[in-house]
N, C-alpha and C. Protein backbone atom coordinates (compact mmCIF):
# COMPACT_ATOMS: atom_id res chain seq x y z
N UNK A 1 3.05 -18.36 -5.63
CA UNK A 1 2.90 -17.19 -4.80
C UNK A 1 1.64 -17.37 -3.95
N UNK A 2 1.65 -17.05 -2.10
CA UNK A 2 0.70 -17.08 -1.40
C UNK A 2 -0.18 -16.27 -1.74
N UNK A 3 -1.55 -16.30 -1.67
CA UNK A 3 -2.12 -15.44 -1.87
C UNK A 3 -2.07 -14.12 -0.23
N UNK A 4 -1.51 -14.24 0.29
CA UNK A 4 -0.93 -13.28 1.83
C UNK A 4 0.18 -12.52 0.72
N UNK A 5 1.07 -13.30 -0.03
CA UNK A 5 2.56 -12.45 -0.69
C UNK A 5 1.53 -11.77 -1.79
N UNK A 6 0.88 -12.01 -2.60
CA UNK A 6 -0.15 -11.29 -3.96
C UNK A 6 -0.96 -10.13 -3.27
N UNK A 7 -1.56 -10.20 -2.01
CA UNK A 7 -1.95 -9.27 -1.45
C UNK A 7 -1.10 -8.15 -0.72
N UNK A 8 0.00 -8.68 -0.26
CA UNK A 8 0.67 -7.32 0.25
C UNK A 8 1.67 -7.09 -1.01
N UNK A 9 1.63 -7.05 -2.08
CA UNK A 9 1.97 -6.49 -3.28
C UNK A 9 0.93 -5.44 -3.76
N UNK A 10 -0.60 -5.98 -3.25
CA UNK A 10 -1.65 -5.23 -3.84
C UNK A 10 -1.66 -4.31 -2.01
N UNK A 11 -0.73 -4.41 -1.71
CA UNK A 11 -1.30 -3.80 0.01
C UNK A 11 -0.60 -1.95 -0.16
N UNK A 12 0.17 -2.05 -0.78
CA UNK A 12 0.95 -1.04 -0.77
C UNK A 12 -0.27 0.32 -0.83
N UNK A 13 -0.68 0.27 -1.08
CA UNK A 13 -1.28 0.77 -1.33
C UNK A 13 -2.11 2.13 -0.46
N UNK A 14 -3.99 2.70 -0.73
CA UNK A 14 -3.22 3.78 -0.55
C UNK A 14 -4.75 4.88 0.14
N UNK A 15 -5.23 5.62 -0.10
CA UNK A 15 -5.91 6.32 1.50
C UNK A 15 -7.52 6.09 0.91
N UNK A 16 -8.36 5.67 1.27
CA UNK A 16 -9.38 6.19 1.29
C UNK A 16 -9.82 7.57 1.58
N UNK A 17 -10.11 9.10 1.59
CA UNK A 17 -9.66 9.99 1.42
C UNK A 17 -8.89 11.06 1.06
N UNK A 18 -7.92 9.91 0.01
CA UNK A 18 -6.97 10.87 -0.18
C UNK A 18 -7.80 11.63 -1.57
N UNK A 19 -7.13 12.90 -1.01
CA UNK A 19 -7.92 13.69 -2.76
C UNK A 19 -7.33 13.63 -3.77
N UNK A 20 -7.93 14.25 -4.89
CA UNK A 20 -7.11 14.50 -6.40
C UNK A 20 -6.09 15.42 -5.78
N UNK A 21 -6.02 15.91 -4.84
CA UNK A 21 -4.97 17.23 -4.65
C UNK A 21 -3.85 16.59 -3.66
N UNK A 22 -4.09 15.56 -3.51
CA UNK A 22 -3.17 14.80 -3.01
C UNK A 22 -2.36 13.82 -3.52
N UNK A 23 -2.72 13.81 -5.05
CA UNK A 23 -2.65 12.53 -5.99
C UNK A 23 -0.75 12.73 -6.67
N UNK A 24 -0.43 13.98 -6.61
CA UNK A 24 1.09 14.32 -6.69
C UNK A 24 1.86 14.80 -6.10
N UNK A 25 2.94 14.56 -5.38
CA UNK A 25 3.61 14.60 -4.74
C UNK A 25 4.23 16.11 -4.59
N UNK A 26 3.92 16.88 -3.66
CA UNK A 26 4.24 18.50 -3.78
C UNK A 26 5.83 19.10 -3.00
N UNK A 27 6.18 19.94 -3.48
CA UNK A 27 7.29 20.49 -3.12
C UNK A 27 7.56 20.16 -1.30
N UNK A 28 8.39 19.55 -0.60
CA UNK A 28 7.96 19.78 1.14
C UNK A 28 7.09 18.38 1.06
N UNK A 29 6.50 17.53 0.14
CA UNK A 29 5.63 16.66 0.90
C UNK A 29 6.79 15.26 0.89
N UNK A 30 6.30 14.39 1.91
CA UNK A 30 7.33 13.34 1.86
C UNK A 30 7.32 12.48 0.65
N UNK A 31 8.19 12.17 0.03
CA UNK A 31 8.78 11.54 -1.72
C UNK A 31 8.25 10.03 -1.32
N UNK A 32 7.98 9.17 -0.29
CA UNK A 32 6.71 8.15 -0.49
C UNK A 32 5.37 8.26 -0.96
N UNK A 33 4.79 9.75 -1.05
CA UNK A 33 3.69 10.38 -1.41
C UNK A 33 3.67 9.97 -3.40
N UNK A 34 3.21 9.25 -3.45
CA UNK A 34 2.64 9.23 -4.87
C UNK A 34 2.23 8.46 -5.64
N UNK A 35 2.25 7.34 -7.25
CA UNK A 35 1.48 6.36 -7.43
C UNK A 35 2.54 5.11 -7.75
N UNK A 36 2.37 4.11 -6.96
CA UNK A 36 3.11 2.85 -6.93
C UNK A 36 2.57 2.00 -7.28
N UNK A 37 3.39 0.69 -7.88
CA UNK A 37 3.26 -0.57 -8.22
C UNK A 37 3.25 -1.59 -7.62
N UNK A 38 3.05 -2.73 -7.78
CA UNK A 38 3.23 -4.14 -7.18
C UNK A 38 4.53 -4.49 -7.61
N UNK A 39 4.76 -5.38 -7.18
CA UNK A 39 6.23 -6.11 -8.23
C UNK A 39 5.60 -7.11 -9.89
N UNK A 40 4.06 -7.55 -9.11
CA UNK A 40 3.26 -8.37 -10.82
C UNK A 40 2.70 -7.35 -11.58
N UNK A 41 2.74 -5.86 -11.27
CA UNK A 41 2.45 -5.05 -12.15
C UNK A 41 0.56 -4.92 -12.03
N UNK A 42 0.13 -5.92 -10.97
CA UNK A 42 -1.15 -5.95 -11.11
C UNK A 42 -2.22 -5.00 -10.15
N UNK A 43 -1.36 -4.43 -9.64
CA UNK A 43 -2.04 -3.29 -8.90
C UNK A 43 -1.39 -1.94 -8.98
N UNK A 44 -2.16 -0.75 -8.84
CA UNK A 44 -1.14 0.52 -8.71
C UNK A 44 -2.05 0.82 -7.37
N UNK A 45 -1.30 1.67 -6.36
CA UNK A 45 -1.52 2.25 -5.02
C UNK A 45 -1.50 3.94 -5.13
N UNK A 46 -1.76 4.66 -5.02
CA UNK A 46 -1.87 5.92 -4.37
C UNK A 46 -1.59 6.54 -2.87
N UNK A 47 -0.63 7.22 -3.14
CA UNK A 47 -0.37 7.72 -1.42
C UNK A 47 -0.27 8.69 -1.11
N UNK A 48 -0.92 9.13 -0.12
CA UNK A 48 -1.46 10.81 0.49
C UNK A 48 -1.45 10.63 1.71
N UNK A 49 -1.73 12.27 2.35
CA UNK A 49 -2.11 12.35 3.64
C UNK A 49 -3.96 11.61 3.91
N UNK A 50 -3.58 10.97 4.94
CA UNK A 50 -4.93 10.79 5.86
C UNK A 50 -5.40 12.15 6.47
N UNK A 51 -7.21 12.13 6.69
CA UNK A 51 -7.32 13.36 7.42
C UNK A 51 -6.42 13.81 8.63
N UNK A 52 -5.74 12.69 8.88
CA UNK A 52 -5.25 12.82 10.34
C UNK A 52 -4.00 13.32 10.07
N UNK A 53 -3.12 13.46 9.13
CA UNK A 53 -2.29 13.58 8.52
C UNK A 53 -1.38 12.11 8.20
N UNK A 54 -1.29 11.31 8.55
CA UNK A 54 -1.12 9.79 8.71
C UNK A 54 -1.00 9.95 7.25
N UNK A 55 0.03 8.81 6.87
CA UNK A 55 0.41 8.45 5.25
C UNK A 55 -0.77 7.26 5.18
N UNK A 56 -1.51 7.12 4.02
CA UNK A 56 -2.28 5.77 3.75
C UNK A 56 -2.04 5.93 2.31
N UNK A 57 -2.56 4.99 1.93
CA UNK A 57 -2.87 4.51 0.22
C UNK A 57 -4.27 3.82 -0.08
N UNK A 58 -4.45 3.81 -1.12
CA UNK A 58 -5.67 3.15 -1.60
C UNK A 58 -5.19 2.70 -3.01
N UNK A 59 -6.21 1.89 -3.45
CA UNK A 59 -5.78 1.41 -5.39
C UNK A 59 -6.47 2.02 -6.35
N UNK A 60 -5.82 2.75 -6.76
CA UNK A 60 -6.33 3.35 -8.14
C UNK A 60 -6.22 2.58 -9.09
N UNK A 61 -5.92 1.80 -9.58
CA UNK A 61 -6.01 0.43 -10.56
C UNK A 61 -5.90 -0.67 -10.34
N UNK A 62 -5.90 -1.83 -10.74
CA UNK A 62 -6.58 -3.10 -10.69
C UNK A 62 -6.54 -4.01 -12.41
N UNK A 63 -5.38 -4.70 -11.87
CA UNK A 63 -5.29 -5.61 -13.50
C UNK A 63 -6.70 -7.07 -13.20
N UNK A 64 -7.19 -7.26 -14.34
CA UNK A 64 -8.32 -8.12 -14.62
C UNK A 64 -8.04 -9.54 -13.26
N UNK A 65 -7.30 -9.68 -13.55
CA UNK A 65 -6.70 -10.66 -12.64
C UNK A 65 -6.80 -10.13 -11.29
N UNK A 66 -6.36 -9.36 -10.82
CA UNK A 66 -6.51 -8.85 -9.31
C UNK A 66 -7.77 -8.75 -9.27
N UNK A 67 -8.71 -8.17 -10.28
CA UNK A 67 -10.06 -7.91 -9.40
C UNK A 67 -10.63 -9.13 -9.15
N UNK A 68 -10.80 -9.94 -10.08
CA UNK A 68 -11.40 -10.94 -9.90
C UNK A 68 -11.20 -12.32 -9.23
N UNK A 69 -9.51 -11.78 -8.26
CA UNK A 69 -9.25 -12.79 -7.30
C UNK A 69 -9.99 -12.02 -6.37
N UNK A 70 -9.88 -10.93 -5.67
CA UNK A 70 -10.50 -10.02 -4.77
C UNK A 70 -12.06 -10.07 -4.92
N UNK A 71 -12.40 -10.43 -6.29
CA UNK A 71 -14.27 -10.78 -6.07
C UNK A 71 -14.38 -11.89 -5.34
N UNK A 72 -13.41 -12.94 -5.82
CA UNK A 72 -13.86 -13.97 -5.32
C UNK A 72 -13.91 -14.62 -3.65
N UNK A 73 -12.84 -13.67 -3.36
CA UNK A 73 -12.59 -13.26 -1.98
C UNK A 73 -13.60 -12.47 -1.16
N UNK A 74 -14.72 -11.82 -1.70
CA UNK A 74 -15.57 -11.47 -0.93
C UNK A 74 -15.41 -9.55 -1.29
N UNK A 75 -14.59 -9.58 -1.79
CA UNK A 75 -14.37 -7.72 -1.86
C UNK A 75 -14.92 -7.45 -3.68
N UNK A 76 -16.05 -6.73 -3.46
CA UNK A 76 -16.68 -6.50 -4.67
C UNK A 76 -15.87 -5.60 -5.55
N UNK A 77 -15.54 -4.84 -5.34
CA UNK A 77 -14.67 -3.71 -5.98
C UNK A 77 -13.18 -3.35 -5.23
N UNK A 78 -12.09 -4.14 -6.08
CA UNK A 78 -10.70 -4.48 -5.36
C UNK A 78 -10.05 -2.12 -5.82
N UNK A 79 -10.48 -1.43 -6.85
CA UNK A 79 -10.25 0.01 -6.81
C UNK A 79 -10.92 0.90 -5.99
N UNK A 80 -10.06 1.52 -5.52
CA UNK A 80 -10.61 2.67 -4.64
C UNK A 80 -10.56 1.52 -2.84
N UNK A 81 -10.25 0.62 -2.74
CA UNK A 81 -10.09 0.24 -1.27
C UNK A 81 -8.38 0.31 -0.66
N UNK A 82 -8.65 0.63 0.91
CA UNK A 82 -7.45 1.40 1.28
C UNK A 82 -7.05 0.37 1.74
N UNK A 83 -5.87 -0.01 0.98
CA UNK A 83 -4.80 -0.70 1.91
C UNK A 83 -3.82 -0.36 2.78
N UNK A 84 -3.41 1.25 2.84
CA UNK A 84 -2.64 1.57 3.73
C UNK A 84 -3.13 2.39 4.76
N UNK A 85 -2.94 2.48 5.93
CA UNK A 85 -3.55 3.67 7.16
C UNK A 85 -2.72 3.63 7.94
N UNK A 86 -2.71 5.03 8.49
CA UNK A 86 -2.36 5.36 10.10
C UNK A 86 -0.43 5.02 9.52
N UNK A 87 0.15 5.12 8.74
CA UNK A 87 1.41 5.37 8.73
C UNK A 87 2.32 6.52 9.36
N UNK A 88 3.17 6.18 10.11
CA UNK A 88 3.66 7.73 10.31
C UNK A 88 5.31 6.97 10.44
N UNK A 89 6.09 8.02 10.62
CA UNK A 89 7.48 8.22 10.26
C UNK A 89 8.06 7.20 11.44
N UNK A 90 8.98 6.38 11.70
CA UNK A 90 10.00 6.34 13.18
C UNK A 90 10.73 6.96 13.10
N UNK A 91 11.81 6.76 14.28
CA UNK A 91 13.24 7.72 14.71
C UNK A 91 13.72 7.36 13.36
N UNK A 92 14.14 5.87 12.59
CA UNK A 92 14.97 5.78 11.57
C UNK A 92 14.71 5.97 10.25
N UNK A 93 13.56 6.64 10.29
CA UNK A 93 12.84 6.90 8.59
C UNK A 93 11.87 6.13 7.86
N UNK A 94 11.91 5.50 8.83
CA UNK A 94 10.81 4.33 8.01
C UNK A 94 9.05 4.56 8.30
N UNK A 95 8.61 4.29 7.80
CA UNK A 95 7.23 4.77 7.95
C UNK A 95 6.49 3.19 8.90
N UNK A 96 5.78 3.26 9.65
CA UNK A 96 5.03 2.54 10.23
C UNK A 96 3.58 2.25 10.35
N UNK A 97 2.74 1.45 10.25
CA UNK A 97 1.27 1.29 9.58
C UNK A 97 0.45 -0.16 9.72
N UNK A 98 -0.91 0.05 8.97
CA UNK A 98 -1.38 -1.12 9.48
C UNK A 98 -2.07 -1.06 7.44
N UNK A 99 -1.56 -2.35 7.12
CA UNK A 99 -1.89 -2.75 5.71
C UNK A 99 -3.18 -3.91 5.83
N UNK A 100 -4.09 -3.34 5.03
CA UNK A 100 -5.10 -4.36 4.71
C UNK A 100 -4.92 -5.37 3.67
N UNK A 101 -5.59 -6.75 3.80
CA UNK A 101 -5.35 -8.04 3.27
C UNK A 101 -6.46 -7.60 2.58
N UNK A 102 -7.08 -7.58 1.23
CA UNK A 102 -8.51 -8.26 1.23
C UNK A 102 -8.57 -9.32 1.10
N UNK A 103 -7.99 -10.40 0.74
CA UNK A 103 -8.19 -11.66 0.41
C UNK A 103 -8.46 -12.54 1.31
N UNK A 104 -8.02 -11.83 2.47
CA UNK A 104 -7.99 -12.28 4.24
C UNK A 104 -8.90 -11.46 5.00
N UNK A 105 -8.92 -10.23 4.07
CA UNK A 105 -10.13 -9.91 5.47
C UNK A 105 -9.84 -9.41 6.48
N UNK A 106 -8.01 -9.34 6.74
CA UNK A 106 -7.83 -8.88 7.77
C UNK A 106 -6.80 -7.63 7.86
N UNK A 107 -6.05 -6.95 9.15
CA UNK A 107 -5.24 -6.12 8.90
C UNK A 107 -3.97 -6.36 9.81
N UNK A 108 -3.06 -6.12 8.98
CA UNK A 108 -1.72 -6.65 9.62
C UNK A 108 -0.58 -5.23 9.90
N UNK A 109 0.30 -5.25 11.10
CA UNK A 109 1.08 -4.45 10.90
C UNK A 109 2.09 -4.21 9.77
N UNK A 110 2.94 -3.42 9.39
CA UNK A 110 3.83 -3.10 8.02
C UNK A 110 4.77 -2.46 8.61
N UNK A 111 5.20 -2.04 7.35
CA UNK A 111 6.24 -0.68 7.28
C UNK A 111 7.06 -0.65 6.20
N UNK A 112 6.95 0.49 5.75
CA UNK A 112 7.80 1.36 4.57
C UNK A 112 9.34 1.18 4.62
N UNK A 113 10.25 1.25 3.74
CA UNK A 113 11.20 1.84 3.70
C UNK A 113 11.37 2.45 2.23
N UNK A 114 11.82 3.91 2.27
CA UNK A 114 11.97 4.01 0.95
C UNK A 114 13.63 3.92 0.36
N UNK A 115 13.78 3.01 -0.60
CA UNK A 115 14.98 2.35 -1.03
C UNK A 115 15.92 3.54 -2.05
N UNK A 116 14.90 3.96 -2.74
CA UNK A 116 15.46 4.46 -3.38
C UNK A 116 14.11 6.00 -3.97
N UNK A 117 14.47 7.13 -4.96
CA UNK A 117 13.33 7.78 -5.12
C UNK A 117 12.27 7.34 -5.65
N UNK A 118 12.86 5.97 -6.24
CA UNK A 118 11.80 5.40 -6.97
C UNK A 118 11.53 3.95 -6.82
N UNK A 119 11.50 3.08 -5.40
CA UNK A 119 11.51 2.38 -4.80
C UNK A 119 11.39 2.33 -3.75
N UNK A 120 9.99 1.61 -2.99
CA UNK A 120 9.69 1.42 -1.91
C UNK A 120 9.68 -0.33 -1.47
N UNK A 121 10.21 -0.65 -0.33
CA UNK A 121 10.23 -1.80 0.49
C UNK A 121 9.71 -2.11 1.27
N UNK A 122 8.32 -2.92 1.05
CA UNK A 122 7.22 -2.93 2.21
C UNK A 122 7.29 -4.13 3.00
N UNK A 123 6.87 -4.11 3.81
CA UNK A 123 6.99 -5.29 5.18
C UNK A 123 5.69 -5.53 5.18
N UNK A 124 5.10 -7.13 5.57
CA UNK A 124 4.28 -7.13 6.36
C UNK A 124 4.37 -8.34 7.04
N UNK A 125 4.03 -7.91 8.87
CA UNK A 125 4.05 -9.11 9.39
C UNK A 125 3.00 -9.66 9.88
N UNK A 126 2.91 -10.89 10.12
CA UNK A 126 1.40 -11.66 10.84
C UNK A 126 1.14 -11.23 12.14
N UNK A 127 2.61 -11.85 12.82
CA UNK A 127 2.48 -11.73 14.28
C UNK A 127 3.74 -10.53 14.47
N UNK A 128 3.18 -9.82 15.37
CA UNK A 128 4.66 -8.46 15.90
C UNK A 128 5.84 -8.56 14.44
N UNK A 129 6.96 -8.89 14.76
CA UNK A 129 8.14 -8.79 14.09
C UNK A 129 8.15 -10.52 13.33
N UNK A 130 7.20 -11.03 13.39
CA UNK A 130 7.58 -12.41 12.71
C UNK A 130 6.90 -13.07 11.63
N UNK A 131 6.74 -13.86 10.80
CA UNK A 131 6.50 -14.33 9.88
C UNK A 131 6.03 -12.91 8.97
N UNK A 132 6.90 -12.49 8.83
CA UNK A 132 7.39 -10.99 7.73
C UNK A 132 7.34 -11.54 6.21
N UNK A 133 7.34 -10.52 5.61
CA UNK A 133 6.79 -10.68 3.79
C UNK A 133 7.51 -9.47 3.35
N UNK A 134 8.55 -8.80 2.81
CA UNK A 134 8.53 -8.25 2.10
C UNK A 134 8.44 -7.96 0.45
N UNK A 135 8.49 -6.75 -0.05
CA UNK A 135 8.34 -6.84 -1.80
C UNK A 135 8.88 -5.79 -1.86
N UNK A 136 8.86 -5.30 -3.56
CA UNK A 136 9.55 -3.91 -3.78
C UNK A 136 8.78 -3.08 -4.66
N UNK A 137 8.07 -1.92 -4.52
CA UNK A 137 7.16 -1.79 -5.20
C UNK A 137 8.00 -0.74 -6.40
N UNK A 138 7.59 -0.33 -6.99
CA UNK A 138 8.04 0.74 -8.02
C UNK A 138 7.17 1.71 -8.37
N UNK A 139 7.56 3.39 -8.51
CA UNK A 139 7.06 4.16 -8.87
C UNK A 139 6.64 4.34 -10.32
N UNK A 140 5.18 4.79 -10.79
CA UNK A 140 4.68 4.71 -11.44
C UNK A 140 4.22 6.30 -11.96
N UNK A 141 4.68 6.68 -13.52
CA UNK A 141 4.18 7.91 -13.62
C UNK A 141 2.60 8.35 -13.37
């Protein structure tokens, strides 16, 4: 596994700002709103409104292994950093966004689809529509 595919597993993720009052998914709020997985089980994400109202995520957990690829990468503390921002809906339902790498340092376009209530399908590409990555994350009580 690339470390680009290990990171947008850990990308899903989820707002810097988001609050505790944002941390469960409320009657009316969109059902991508809440706490997700990687597919290695080694990260969980959080997803809320941005101040802006924008969907993001950040990581509320971090298996031993993730942090300490992400130290070594230059990111001191791989919990509590936002991998998701500025998401918002298209015409076809899918959410649209810009996912952070830490391992890279950098930020790439994405996008959501939610598969199922308890399954999300994240994208991320390098360039526009090409050299794409997807995964499948899973909802997490």
């Amino acid at each position: 596994m690339t470390r680009f595919t290990a990171v947008l597993a850990g990308m899903l993720a989820v707002a810097a700002g988001t609050s505790a009052a944002q941390a469960t998914a409320r009657p009316g709020a969109p059902a991508v709103i809440g706490r997700w997985a990687n597919p290695r089980g080694t990260l969980a994400v959080q997803t809320g409104r941005c101040a802006d109202g924008a969907l993001c995520g950040q990581i509320v957990w971090a298996s031993p292994q993730a942090r300490a690829e992400a130290r070594s990468a230059g990111l001191p503390d791989l919990v509590g950093t936002q991998l998701l921002r500025g998401y918002r809906r298209n015409k076809a339902g899918a959410w649209e966004g810009k996912m952070f790498v830490p391992d890279m340092g950098r930020t790439f376009s994405s996008r959501i689809h939610q598969t199922s209530p308890h399954t999300l399908t994240i994208t991320g590409c390098v360039v526009g529509s090409f050299l794409c990555k997807s995964q499948v994350w899973h909802r997490v009580a």
